[in-house]
Protein backbone atom coordinates (compact mmCIF):
# COMPACT_ATOMS: atom_id res chain seq x y z
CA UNK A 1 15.12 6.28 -20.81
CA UNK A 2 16.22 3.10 -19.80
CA UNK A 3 19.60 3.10 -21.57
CA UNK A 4 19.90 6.41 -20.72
CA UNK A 5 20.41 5.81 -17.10
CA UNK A 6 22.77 3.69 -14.86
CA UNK A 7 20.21 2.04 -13.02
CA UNK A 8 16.69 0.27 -13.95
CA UNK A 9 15.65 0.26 -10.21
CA UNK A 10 16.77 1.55 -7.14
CA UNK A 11 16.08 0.35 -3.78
CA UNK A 12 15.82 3.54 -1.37
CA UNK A 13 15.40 2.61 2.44
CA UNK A 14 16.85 -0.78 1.55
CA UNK A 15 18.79 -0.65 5.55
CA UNK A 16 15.41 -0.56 6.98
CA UNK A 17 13.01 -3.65 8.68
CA UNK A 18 10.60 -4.07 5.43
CA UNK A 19 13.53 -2.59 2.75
CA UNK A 20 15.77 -5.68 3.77
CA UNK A 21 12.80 -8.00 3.04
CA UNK A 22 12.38 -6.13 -0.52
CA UNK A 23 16.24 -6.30 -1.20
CA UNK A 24 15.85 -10.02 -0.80
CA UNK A 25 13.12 -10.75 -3.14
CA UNK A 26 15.18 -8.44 -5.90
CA UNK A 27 18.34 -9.78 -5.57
CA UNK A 28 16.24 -13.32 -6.81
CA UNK A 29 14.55 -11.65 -9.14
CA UNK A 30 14.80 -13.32 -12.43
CA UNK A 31 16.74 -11.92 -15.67
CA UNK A 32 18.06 -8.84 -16.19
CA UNK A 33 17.99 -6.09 -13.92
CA UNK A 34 20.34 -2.91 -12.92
CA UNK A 35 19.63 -2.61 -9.83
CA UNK A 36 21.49 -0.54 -6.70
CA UNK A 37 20.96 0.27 -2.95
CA UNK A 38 20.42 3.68 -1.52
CA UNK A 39 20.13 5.31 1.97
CA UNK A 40 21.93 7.29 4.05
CA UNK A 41 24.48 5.23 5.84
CA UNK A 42 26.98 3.45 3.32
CA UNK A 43 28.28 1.34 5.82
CA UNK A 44 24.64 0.04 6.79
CA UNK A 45 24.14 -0.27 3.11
CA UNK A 46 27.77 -2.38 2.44
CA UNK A 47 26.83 -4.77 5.24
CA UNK A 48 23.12 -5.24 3.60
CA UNK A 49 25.20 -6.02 -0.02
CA UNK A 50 27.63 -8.33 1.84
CA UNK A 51 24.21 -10.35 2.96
CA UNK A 52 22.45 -10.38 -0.13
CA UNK A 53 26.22 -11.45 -1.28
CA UNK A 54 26.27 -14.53 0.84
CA UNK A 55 23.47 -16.25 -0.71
CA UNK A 56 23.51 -14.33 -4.47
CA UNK A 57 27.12 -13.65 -4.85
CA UNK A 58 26.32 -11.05 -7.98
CA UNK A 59 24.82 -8.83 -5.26
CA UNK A 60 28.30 -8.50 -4.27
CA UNK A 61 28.88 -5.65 -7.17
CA UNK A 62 25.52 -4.00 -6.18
CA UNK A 63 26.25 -0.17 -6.42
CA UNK A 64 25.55 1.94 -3.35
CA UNK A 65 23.79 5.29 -3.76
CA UNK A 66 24.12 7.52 -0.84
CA UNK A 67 21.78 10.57 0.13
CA UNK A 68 19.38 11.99 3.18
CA UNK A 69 15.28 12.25 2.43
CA UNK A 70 14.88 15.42 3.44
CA UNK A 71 17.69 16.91 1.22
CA UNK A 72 16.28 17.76 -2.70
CA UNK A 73 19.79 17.63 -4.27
CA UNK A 74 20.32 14.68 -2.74
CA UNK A 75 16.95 12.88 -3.93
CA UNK A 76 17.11 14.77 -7.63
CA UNK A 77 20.50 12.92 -8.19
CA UNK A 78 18.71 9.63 -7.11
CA UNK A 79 16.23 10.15 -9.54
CA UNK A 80 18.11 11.42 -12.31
CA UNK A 81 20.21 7.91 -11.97
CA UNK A 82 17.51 5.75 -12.77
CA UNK A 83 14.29 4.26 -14.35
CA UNK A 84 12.73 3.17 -11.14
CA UNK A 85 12.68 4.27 -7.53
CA UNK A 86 10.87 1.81 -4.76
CA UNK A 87 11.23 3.14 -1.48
CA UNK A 88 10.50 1.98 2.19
CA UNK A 89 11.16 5.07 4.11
CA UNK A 90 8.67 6.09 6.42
CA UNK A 91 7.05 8.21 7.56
CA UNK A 92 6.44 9.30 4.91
CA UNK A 93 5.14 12.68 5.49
CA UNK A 94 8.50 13.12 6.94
CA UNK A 95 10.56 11.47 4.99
CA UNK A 96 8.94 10.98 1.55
CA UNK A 97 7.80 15.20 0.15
CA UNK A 98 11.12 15.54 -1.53
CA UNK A 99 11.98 12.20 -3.17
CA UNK A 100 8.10 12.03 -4.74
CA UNK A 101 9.27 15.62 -6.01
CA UNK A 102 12.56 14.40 -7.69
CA UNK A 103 10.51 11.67 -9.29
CA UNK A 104 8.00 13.82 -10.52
CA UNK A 105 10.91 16.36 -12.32
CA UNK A 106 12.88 13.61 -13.86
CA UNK A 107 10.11 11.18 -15.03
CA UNK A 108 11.20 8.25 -12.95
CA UNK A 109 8.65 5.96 -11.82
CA UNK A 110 8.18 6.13 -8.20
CA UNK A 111 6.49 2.84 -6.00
CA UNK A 112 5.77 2.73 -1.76
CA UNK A 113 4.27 1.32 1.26
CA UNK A 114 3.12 4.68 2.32
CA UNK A 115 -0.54 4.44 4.31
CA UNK A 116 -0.99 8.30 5.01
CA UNK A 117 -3.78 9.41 3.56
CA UNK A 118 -3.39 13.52 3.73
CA UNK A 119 0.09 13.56 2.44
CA UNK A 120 -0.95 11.44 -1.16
CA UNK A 121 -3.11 14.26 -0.82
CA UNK A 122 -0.56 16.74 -0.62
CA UNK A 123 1.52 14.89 -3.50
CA UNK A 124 -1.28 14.93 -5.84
CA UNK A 125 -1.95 18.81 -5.12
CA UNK A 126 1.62 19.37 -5.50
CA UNK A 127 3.14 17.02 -8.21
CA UNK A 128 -0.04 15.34 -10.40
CA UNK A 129 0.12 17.63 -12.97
CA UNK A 130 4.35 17.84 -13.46
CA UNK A 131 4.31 14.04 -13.64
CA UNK A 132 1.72 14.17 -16.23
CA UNK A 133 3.83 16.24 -18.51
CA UNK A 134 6.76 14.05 -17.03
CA UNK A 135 5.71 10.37 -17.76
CA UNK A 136 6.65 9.51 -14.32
CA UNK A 137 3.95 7.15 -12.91
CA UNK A 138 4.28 8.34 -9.24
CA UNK A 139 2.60 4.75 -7.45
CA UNK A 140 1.41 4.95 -3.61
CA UNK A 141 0.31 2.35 -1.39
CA UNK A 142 2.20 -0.60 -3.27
CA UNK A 143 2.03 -2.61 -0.16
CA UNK A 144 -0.81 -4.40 1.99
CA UNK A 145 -2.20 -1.67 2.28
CA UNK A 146 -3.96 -1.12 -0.58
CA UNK A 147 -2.96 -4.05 -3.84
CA UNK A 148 -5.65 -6.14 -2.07
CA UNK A 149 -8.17 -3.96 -2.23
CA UNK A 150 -7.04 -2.29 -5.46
CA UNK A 151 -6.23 -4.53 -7.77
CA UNK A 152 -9.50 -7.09 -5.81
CA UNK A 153 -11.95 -4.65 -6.88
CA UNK A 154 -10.42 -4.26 -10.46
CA UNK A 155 -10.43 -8.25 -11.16
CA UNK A 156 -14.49 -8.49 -9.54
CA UNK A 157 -15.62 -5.29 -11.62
CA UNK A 158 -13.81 -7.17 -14.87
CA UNK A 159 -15.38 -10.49 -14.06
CA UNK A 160 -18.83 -9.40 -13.09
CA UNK A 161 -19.11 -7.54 -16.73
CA UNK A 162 -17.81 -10.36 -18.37
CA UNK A 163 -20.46 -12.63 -16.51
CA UNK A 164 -23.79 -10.70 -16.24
CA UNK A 165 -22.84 -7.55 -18.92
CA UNK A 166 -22.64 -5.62 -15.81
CA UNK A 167 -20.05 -3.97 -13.21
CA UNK A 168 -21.65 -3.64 -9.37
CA UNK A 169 -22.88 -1.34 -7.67
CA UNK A 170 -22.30 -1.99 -4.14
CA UNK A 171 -18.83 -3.57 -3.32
CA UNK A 172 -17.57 -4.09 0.22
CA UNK A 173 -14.46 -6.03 1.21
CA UNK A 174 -14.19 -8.35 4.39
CA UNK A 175 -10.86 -8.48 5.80
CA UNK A 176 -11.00 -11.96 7.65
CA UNK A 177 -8.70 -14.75 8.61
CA UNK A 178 -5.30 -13.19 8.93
CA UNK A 179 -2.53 -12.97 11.09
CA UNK A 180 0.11 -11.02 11.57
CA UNK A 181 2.09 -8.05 13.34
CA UNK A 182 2.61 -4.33 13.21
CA UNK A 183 6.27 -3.41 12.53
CA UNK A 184 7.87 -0.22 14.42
CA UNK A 185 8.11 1.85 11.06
CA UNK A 186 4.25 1.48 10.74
CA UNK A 187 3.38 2.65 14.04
CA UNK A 188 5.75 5.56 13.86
CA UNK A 189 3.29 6.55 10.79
CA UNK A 190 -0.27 6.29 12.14
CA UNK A 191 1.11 8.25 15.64
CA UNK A 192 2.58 10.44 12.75
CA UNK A 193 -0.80 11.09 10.96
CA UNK A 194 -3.13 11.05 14.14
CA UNK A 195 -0.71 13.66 15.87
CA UNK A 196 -0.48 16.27 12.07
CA UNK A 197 -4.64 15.36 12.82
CA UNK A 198 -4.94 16.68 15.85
CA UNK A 199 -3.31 19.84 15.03
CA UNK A 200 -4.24 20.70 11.74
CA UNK A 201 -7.99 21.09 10.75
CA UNK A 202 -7.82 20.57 7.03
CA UNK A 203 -5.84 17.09 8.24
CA UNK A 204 -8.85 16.13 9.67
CA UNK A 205 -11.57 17.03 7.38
CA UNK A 206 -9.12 15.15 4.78
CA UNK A 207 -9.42 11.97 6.54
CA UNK A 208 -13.18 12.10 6.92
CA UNK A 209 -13.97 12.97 3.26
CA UNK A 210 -14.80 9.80 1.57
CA UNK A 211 -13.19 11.06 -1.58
CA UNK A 212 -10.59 12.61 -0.56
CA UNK A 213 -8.02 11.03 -2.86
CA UNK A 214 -10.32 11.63 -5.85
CA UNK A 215 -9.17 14.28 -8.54
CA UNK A 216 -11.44 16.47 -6.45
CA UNK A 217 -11.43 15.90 -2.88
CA UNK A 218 -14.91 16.91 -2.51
CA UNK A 219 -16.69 15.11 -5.38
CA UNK A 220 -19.52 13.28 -4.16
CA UNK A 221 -20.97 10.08 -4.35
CA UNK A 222 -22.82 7.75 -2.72
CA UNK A 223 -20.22 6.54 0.30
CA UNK A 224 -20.01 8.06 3.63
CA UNK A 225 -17.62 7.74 6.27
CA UNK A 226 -16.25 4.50 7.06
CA UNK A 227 -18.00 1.95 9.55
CA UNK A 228 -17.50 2.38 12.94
CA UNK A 229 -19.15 -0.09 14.82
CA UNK A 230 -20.28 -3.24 14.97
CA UNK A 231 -22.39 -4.95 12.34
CA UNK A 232 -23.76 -8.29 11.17
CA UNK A 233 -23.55 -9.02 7.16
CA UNK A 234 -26.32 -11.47 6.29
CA UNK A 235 -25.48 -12.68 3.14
CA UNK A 236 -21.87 -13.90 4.41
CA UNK A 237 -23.65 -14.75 7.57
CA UNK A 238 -20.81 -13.28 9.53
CA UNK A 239 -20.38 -10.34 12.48
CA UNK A 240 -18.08 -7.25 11.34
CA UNK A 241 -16.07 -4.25 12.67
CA UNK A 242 -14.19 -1.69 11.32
CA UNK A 243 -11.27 -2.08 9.61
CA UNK A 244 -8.27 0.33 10.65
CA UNK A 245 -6.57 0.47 6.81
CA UNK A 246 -10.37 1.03 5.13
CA UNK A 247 -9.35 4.76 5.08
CA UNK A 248 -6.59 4.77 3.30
CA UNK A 249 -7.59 1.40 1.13
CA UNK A 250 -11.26 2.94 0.23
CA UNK A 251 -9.71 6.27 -1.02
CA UNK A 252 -6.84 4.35 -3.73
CA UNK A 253 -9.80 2.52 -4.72
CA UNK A 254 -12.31 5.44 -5.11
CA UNK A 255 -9.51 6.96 -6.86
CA UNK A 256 -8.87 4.04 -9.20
CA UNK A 257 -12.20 4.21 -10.12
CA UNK A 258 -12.09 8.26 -10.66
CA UNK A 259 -8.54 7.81 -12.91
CA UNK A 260 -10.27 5.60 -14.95
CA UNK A 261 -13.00 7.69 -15.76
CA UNK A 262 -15.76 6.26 -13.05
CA UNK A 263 -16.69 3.51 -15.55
CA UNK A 264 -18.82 1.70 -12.45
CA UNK A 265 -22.26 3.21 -12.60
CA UNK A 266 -23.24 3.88 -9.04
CA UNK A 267 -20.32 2.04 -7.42
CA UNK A 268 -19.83 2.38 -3.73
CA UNK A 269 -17.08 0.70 -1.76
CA UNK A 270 -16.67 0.14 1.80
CA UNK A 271 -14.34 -2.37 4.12
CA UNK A 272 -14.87 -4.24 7.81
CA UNK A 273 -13.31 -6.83 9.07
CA UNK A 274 -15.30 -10.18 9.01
CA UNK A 275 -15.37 -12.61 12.31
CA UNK A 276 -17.99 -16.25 12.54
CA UNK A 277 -21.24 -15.45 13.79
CA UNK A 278 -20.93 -17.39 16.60
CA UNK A 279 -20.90 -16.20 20.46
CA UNK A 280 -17.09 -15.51 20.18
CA UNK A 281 -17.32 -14.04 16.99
CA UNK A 282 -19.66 -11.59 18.33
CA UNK A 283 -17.20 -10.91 21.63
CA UNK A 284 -14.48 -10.37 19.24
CA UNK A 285 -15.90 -7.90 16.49
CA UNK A 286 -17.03 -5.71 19.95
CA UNK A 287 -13.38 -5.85 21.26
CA UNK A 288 -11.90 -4.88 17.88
CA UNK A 289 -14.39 -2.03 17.87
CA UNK A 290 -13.72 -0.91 21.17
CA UNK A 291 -9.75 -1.26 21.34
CA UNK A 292 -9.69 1.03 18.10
CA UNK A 293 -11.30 3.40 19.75
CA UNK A 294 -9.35 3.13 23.50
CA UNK A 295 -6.11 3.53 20.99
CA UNK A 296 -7.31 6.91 19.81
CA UNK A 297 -7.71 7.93 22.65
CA UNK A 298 -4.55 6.33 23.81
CA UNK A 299 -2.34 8.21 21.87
CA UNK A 300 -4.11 11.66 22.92
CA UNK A 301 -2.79 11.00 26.55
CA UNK A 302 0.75 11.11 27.55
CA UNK A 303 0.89 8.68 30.20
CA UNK A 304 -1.04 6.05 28.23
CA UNK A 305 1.01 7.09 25.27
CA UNK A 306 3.72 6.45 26.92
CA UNK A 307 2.87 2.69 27.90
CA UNK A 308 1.83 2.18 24.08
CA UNK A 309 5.38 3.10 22.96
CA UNK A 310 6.91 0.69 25.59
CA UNK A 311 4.99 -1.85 24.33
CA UNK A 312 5.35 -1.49 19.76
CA UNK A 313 8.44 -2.42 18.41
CA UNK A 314 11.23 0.43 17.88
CA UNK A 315 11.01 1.64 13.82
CA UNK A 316 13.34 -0.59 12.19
CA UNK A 317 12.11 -3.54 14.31
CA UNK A 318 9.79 -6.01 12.77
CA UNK A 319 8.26 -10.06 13.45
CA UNK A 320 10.78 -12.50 13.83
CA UNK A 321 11.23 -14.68 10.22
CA UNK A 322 9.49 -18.10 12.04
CA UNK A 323 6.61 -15.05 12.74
CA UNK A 324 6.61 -13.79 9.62
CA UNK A 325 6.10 -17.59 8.02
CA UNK A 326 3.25 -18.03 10.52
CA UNK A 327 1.35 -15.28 8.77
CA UNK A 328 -2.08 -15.55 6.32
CA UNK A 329 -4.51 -13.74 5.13
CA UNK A 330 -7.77 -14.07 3.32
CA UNK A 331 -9.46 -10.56 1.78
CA UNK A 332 -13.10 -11.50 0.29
CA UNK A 333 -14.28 -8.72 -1.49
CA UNK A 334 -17.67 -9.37 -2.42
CA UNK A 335 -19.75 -7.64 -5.67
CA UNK A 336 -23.62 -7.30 -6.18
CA UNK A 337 -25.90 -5.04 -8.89
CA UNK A 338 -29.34 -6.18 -9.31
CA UNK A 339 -29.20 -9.62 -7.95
CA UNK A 340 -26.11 -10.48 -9.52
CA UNK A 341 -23.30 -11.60 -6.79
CA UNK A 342 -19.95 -12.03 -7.24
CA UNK A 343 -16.89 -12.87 -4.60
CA UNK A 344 -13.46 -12.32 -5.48
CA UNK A 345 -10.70 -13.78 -2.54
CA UNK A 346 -7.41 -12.01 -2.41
CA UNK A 347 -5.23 -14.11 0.14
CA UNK A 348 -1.46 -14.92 0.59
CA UNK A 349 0.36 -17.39 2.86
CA UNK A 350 2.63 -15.01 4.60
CA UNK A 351 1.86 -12.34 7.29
CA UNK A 352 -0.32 -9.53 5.92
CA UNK A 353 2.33 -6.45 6.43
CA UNK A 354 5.63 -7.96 5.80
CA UNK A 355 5.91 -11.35 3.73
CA UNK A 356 3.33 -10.56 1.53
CA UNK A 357 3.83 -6.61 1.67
CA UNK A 358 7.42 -7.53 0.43
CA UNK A 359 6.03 -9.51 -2.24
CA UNK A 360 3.55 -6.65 -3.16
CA UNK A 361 6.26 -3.76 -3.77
CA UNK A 362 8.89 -5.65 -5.08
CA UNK A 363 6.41 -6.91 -7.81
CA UNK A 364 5.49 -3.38 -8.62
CA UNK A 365 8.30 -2.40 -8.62
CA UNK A 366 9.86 -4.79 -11.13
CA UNK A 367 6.54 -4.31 -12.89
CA UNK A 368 7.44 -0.18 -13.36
CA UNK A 369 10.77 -1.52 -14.06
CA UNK A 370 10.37 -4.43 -16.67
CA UNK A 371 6.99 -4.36 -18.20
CA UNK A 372 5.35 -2.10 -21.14
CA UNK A 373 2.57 -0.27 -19.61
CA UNK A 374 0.56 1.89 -21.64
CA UNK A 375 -0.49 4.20 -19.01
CA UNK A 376 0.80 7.84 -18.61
CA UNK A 377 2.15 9.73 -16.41
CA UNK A 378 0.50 11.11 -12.82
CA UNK A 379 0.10 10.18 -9.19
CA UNK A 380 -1.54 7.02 -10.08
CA UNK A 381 -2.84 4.08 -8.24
CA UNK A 382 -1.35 0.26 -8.39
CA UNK A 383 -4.81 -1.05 -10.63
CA UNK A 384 -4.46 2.29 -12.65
CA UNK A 385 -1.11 2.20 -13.30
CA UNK A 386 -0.55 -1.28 -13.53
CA UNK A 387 -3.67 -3.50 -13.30
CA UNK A 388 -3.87 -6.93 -14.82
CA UNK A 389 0.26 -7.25 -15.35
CA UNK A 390 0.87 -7.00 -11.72
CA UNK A 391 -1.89 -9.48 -10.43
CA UNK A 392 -0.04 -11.70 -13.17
CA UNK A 393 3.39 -11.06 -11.15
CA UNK A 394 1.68 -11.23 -8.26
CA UNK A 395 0.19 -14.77 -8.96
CA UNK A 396 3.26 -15.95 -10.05
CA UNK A 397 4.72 -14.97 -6.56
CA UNK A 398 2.22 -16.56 -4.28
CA UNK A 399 -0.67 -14.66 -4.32
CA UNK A 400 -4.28 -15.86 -4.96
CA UNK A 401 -6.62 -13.75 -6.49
CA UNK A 402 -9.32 -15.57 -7.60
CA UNK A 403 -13.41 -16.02 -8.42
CA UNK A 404 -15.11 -18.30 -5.21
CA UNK A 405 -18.53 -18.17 -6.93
């Protein structure tokens, strides 16, 4: 297919705040690769080339492929052109229906940053089955949100057979030391997603089922909903709180593990965020808890609302680059079956949503792009569609995931 088309990989959103950051990392990516721009405003697209130009003058000859989200003509010829589509345009459930669609048609393999939980939903429902007969691996949540936790849980549940004959049972994640800042594209999509919520019932039964993401939405195991308040984990000796991006990062997970056949007898998965247990520690975990909750509400209020939107950056706005080098992380996601413990630490030096996030789908990206991969076709997950070769890329790129103990 490859040869067949003009392009191995094309960049679609690449005018945006996070698709600028991804252009950059694959205009120095190494060897070969046909690779073009795509949007919906060539002259916003020319002046990104004539930047990439300045420091990669090859970029200069970059080909420009024009054409509007919502139009399916438009996104079928996009498709149709190439090997590989990544994409950065969000919302999503706005923006993203009839490019996923396109994909799914023309067996292209399809990669995002896209955190909304009932519209995978709706692309699974709508396009699984096509992209099976297709080939095209159709990839969500290439991003922060959810490699960490993906591709985390895949390298623990490896290591823990390969050390005690065993995978666990009970796996939970603690999102830590970190910082870093929202951008304006990914607040536009969690007003996008709480607003659809609050107006459409089976929105909000989606985000409460634990399994939603799973083959079948309603297959049951043995996790609930997601924490919600605050908690004290003894054997890391540390307060938690819950973790904003645990319901979309549990669900890719829970799917992985459905994909692959639920190999993990018993496995249940859950993530918090992780703070000393110390005094401030304490004061911190409640204030997390309690701002989540006063944000909710927040948006459900028009004056408040109103204040909140004053205050996020405009989509297409982002941290400064001296902000964005400022930024860390450190994800310990932490295994145990039967006295056996494992700890696996995912962790990047670069802010959580943008460095490393850029990292994240280029890698993938290149990964669909570049790499054999034996897996089929579907609406797959990053471990089940690409597993061990991307933590290799990703590795190679900065990231750390490795055994503590």
């Amino acid at each position: 297919m490859s040869a067949a088309r003009a392009h191995d990989l094309v960049l679609f959103g690449a005018t945006g705040y996070t698709g600028r950051l991804v252009a950059e990392r694959l205009a120095h990516a190494p060897g070969a690769l046909r690779w073009a721009l795509a949007g919906r405003d060539r002259a916003k697209l020319e002046a990104i080339r004539a930047e990439l130009a300045k420091d990669v003058p090859a970029c200069a000859a970059l080909p420009i492929l024009v054409g509007d989200a919502t139009s399916a003509s438009d996104m079928a010829a996009i498709a149709a052109a190439t090997k590989v589509v990544c994409t950065t345009v969000g919302p999503y459930t706005k923006y993203g229906s009839e490019l996923v669609g396109a994909c799914a048609r023309a067996g292209t393999d399809y990669c995002d940053l896209t955190g909304e939980t009932p519209w995978i939903r709706q692309m699974i429902d709508a396009h699984h089955e096509t992209a099976v007969k297709s080939g095209a691996r159709i990839d969500h949540c290439c991003g922060f949100d959810s490699i960490p936790s993906d591709l985390g849980v895949l390298l623990l549940q490896e290591e823990m057979k390969r050390r005690t004959g065993h995978p666990a049972a009970k796996v939970t994640a603690f999102f830590g030391e970190s910082r870093g800042k929202f951008s304006g594209g990914t607040f536009a999509s969690m007003l996008g997603m709480i607003d659809a919520a609050a107006v459409d019932p089976e929105i909000r039964k989606s985000l409460g089922r634990p399994y939603a993401l799973d083959p079948d939405p309603r297959h049951q195991g043995p996790d609930g909903s997601d924490a919600k308040g605050v908690g004290y984990d003894r054997d890391l000796r540390a307060f938690t709180a819950p973790f904003v991006m645990a319901a979309i990062n549990t669900r890719i997970v829970r799917r992985s593990h459905a994909l692959a056949g639920y190999p993990w007898p018993d496995f249940s998965y859950r993530e918090v965020m992780s703070f000393p247990r110390s005094a401030r520690g304490l004061a911190i975990a409640t204030g997390i808890t309690g701002a989540l909750a006063g944000f909710l509400v927040a948006t459900r209020i028009p004056a408040l609302r109103a204040q909140l939107l004053k205050r996020m950056p405009a989509p297409g706005e982002g941290p400064t680059p001296e902000e964005r080098a400022r930024g860390y992380y450190v994800v310990r996601i932490v295994g145990e079956r039967d006295g056996d413990r494992l700890v696996v630490r995912v962790s990047d030096k670069a802010d959580p949503g943008y460095g490393s996030t850029s990292k994240m789908l280029s890698q993938a990206a290149l990964c669909l792009a570049q790499d054999h991969l034996p897996t089929g076709g579907g609406v797959l997950t990053p471990a089940s569609a690409m597993g061990f070769r991307l933590i290799e890329r990703l590795r190679a790129v900065g990231l750390t995931f490795e055994v503590d103990r």
